[in-house]
C-alpha atoms as a PDB file:
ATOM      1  CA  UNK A   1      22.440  38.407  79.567  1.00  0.00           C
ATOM      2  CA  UNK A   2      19.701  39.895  77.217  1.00  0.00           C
ATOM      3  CA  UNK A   3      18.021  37.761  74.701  1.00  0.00           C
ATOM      4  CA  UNK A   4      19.800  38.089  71.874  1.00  0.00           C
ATOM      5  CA  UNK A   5      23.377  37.144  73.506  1.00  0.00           C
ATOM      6  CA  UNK A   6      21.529  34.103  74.710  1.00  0.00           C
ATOM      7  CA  UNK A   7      20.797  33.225  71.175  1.00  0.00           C
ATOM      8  CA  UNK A   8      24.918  33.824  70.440  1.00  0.00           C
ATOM      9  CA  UNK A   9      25.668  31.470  72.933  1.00  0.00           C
ATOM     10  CA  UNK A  10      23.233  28.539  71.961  1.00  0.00           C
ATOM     11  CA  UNK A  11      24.829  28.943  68.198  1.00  0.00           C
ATOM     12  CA  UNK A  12      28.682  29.103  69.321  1.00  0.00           C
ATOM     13  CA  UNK A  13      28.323  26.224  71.413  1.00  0.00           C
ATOM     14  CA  UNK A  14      27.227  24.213  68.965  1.00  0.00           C
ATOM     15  CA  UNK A  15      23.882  23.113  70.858  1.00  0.00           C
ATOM     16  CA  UNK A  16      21.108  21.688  68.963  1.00  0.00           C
ATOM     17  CA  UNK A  17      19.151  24.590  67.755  1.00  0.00           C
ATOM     18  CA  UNK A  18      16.482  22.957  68.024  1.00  0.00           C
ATOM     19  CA  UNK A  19      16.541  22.832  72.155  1.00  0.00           C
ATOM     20  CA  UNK A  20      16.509  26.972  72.159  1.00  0.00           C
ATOM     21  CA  UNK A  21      12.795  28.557  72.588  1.00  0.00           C
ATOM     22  CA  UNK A  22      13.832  30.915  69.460  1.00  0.00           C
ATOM     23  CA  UNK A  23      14.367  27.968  67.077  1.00  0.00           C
ATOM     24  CA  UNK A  24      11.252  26.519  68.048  1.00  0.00           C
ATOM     25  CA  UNK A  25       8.800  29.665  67.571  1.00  0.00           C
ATOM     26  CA  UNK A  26      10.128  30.587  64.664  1.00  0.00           C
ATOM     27  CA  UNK A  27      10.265  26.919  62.904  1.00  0.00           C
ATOM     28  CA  UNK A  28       6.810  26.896  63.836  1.00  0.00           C
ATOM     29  CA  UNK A  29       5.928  30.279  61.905  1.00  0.00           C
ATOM     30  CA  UNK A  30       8.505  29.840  59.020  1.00  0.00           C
ATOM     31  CA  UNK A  31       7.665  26.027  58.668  1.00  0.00           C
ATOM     32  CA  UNK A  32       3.990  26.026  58.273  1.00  0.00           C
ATOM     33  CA  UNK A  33       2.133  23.370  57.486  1.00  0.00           C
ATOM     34  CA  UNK A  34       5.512  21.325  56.581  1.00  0.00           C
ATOM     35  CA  UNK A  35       5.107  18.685  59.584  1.00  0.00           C
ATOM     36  CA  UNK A  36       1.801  18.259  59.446  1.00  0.00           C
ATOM     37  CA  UNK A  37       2.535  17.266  55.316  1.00  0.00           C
ATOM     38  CA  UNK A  38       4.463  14.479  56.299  1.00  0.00           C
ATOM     39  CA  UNK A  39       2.782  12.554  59.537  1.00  0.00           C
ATOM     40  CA  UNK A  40       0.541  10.021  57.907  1.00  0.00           C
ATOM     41  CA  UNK A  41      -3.248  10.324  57.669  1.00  0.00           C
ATOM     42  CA  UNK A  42      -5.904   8.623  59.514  1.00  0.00           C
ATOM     43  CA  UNK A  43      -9.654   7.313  58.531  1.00  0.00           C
ATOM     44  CA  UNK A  44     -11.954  10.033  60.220  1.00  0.00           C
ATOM     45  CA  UNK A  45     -14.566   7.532  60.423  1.00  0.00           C
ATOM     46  CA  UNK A  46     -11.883   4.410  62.378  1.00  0.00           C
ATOM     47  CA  UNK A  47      -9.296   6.514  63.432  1.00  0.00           C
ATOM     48  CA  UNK A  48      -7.087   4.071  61.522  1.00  0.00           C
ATOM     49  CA  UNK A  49      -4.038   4.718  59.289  1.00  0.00           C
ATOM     50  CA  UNK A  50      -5.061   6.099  55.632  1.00  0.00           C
ATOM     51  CA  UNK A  51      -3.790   3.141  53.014  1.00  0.00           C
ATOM     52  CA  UNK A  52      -3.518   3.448  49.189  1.00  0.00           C
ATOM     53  CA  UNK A  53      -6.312   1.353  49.144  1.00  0.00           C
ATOM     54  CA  UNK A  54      -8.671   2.962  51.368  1.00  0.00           C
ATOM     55  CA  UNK A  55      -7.974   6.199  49.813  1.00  0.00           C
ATOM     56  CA  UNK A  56      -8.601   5.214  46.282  1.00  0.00           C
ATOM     57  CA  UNK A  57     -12.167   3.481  47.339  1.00  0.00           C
ATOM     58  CA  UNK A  58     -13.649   5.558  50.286  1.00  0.00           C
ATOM     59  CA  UNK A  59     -16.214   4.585  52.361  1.00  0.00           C
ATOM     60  CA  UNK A  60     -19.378   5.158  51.020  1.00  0.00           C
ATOM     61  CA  UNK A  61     -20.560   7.503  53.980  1.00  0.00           C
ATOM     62  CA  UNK A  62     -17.928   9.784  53.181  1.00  0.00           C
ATOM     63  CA  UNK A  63     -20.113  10.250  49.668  1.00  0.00           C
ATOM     64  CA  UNK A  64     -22.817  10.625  51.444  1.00  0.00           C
ATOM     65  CA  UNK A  65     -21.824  13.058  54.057  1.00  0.00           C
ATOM     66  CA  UNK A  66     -20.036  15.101  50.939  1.00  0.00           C
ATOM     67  CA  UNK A  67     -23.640  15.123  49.201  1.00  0.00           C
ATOM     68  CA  UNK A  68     -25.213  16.645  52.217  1.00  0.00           C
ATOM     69  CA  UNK A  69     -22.866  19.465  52.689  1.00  0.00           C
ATOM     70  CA  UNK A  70     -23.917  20.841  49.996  1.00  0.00           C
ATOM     71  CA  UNK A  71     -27.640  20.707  51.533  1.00  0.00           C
ATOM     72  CA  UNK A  72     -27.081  21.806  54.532  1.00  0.00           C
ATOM     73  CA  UNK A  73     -24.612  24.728  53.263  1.00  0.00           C
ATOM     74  CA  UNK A  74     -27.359  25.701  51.076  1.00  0.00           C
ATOM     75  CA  UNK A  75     -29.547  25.411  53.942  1.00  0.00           C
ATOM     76  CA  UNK A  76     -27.510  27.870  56.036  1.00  0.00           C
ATOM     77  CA  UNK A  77     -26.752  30.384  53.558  1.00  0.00           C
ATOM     78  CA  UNK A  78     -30.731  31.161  53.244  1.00  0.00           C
ATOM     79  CA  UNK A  79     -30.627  31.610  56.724  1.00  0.00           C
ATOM     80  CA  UNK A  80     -28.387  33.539  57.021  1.00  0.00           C
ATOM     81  CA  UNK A  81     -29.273  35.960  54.481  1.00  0.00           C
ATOM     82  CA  UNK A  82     -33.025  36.422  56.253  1.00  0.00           C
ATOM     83  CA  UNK A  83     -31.316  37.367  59.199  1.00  0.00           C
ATOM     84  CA  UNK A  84     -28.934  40.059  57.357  1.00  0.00           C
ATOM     85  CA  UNK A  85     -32.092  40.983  55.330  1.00  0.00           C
ATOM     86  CA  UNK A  86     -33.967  41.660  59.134  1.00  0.00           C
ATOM     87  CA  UNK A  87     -30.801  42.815  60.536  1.00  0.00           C
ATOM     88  CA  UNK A  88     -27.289  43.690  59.228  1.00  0.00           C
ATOM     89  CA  UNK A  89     -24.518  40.544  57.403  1.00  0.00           C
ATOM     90  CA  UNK A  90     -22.455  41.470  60.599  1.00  0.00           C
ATOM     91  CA  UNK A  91     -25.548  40.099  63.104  1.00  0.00           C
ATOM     92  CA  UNK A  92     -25.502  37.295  61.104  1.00  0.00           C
ATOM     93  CA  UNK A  93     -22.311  36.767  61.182  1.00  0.00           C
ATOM     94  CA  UNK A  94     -22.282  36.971  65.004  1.00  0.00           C
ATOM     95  CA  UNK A  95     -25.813  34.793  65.398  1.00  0.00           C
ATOM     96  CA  UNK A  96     -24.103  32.206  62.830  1.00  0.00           C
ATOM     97  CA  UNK A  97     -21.179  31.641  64.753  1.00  0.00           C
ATOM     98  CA  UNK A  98     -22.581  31.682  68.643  1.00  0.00           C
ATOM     99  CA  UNK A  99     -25.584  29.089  67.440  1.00  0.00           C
ATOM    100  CA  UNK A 100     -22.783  26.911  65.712  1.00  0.00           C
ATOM    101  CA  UNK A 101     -20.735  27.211  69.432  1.00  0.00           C
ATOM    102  CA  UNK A 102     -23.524  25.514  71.416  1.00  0.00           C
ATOM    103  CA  UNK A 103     -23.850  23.144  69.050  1.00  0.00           C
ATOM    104  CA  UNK A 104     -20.469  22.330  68.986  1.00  0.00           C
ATOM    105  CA  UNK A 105     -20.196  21.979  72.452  1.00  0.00           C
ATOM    106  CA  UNK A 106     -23.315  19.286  72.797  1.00  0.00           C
ATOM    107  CA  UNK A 107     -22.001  17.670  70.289  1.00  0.00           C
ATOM    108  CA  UNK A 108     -18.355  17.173  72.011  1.00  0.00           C
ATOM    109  CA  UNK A 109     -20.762  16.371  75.292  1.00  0.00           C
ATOM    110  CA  UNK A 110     -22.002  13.940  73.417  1.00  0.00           C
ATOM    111  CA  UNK A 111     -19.109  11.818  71.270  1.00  0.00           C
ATOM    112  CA  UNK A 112     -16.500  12.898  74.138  1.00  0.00           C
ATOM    113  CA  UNK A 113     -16.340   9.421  75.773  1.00  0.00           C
ATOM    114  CA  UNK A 114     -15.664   7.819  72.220  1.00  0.00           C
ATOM    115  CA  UNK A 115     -11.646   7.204  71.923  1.00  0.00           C
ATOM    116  CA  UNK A 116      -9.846   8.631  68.835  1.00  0.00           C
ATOM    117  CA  UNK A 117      -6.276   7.398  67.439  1.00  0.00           C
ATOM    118  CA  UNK A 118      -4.140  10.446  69.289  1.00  0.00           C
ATOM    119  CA  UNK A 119      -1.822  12.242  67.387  1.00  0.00           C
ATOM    120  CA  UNK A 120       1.662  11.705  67.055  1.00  0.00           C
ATOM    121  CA  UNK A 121       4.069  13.131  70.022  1.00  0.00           C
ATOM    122  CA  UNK A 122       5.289  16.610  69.657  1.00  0.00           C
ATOM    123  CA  UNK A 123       3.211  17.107  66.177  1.00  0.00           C
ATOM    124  CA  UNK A 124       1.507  20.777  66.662  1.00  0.00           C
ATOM    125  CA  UNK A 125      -0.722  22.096  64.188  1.00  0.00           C
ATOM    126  CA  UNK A 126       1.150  25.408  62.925  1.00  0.00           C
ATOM    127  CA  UNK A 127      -0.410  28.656  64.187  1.00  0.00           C
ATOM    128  CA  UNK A 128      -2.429  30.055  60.946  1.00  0.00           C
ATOM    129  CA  UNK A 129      -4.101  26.845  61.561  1.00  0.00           C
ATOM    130  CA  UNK A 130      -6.330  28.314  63.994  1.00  0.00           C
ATOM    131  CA  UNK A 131      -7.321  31.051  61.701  1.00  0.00           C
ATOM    132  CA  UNK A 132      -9.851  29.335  60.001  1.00  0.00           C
ATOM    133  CA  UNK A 133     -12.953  31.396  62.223  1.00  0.00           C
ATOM    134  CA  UNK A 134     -11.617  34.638  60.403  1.00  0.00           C
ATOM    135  CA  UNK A 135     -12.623  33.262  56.603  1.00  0.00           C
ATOM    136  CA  UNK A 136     -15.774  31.405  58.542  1.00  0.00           C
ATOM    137  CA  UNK A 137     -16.817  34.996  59.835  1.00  0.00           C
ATOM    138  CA  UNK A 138     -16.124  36.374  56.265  1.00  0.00           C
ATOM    139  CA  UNK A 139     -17.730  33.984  54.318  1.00  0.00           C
ATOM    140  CA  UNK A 140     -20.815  34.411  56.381  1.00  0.00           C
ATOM    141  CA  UNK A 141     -20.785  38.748  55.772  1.00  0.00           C
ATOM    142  CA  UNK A 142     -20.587  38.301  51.975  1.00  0.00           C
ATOM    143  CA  UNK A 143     -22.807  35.596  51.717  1.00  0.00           C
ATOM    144  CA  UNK A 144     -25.386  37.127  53.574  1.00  0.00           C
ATOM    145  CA  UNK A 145     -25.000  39.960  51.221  1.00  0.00           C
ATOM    146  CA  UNK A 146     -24.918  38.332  47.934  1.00  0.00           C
ATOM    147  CA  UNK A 147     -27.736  36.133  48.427  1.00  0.00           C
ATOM    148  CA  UNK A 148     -29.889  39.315  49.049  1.00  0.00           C
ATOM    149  CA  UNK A 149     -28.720  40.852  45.644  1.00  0.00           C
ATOM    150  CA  UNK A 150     -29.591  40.402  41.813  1.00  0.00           C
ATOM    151  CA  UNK A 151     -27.371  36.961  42.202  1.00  0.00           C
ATOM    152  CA  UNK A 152     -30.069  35.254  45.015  1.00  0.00           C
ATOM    153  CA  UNK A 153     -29.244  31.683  46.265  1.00  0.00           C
ATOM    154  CA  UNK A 154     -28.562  30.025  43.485  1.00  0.00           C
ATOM    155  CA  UNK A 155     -25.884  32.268  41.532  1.00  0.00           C
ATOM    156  CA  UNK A 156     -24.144  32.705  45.257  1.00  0.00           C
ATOM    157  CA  UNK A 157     -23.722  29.025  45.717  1.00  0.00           C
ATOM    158  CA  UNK A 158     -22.457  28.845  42.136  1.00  0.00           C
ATOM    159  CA  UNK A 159     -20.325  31.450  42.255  1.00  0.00           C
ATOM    160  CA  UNK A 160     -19.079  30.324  45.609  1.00  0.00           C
ATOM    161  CA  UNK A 161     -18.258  26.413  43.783  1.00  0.00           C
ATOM    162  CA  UNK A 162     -16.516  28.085  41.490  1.00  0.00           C
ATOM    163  CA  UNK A 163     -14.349  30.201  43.791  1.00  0.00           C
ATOM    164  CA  UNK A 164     -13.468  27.309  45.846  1.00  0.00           C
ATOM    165  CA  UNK A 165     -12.570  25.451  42.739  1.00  0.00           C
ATOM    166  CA  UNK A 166     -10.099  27.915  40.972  1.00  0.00           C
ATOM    167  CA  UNK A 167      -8.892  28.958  44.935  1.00  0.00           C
ATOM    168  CA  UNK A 168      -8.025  24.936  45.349  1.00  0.00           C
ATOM    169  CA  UNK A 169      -6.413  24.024  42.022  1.00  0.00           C
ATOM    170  CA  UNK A 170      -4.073  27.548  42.469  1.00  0.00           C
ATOM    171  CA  UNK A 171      -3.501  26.218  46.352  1.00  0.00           C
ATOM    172  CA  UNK A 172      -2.043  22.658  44.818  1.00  0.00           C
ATOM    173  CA  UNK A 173      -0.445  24.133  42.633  1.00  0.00           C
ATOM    174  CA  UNK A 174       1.630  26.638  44.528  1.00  0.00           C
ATOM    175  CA  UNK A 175       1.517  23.753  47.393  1.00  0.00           C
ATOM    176  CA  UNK A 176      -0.171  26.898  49.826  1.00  0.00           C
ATOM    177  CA  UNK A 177      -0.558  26.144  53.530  1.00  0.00           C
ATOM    178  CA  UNK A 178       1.417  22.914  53.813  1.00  0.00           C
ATOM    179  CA  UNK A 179       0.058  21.354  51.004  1.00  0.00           C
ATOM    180  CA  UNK A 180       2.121  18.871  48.638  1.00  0.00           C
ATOM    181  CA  UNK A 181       2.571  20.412  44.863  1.00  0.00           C
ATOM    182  CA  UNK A 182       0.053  19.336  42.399  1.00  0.00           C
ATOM    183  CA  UNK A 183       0.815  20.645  39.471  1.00  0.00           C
ATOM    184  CA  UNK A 184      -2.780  20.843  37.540  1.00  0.00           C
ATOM    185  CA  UNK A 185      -3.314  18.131  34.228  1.00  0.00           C
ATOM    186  CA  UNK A 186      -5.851  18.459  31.649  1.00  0.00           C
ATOM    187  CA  UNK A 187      -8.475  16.908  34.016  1.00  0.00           C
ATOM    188  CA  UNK A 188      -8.437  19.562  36.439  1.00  0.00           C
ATOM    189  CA  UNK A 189      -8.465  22.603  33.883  1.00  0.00           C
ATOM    190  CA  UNK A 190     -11.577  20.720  32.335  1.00  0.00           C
ATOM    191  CA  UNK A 191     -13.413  20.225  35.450  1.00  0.00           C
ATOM    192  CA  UNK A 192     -12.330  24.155  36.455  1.00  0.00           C
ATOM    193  CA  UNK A 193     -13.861  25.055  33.161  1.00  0.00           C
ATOM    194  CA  UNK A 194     -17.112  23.376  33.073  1.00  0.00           C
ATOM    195  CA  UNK A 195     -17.959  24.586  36.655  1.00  0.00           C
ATOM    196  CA  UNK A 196     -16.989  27.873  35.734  1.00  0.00           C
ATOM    197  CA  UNK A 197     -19.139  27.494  32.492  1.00  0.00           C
ATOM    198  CA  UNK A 198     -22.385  26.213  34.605  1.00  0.00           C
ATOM    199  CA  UNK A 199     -21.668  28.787  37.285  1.00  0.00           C
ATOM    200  CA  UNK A 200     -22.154  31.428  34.131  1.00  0.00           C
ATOM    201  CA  UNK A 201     -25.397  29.809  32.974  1.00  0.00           C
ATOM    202  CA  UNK A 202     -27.086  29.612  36.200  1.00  0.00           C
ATOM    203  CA  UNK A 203     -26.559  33.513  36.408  1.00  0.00           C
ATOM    204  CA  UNK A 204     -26.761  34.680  32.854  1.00  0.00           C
ATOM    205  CA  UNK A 205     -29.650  32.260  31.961  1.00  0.00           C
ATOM    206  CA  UNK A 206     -31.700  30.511  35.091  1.00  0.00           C
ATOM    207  CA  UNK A 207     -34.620  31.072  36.563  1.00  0.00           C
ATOM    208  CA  UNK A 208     -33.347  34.061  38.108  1.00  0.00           C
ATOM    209  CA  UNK A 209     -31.562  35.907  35.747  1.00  0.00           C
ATOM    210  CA  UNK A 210     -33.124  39.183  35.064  1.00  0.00           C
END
């Protein structure tokens, strides 16, 4: 019995599809993000379930760990446009990456004894999921060139805000990857314009406009 009479047999029978290997693969592909949408969120910080509440007044270490992203991403695009400026954006791609590895790993040596709420049974995160090093490898290349360029570090980082603004507002809107449809009010089309404004006026007219 080949494959695909296997699959006949499952359907004619009137077995739950959802037993067969096939159904399973491909719900995983076709679905997406779709399970994931719908299991409820926890705190990062108690491993607790996400209320109304909670979500409407965060924590104020979640500020505070928000504000210094934007640090410590500044922080590592500079250094990694030295090291494509002494070598190539591809070595720093590569150097970026391993350094962030061992880290990683001490880091999981060090919280791995601390106990986290596990995740609900069967819930599997889909498989683009695990795609995210691509666009971390990617990001690093162009960074590493633009930040050597007319632009420098402060029209890449600007740029780059504004990017991830527009790329978010289109990715609730469409509901991309999993996410629930938002469509955009007058809020967010403000807020998209003024940081698309300031992006323009730290490259047209700061310090390092030519």
């Amino acid at each position: 019995m080949n494959e695909r009479t296997g699959y006949r047999t499952i359907v004619e029978s009137g077995s739950d599809l959802r037993q067969s290997p096939y159904f399973a693969v491909a719900s995983r592909i076709l679905m997406g993000g779709r399970a994931m949408k719908n299991a409820a969120a926890t705190d990062s910080l108690t491993g607790s379930p996400m209320t109304i509440d909670a979500a409407r007044n965060p924590h104020p270490i979640y500020f505070a760990g928000a504000f210094a992203t934007g640090g410590l991403l500044t922080f590592m695009v500079h250094l990694n446009g030295e090291l494509a400026r002494y070598g190539s954006p591809l070595f720093s791609s590569w150097t970026a990456h391993g350094t962030g590895m061992v880290a990683a790993v001490i880091l999981l040596l060090l919280v791995h004894r601390r106990r986290r709420s596990k995740p609900e049974r069967g819930l599997r995160a889909p498989l683009w999921a695990y795609l995210g090093g691509l666009s971390g490898a990617a990001t690093v290349m162009l960074t590493s060139t633009t930040v050597n360029s007319p632009l420098g570090l402060s029209g890449t980082l600007a740029l780059g805000l504004a990017g991830q603004v527009v790329f978010s507002v289109a990715a609730d809107s469409w509901g991309l990857f999993g996410l629930q449809k938002r469509h955009p009010d007058t809020r967010d089309i403000v807020a998209l314009g003024l940081v698309v404004a300031g992006a323009a006026l730290i490259i047209l007219f700061g310090r390092g406009a030519v």
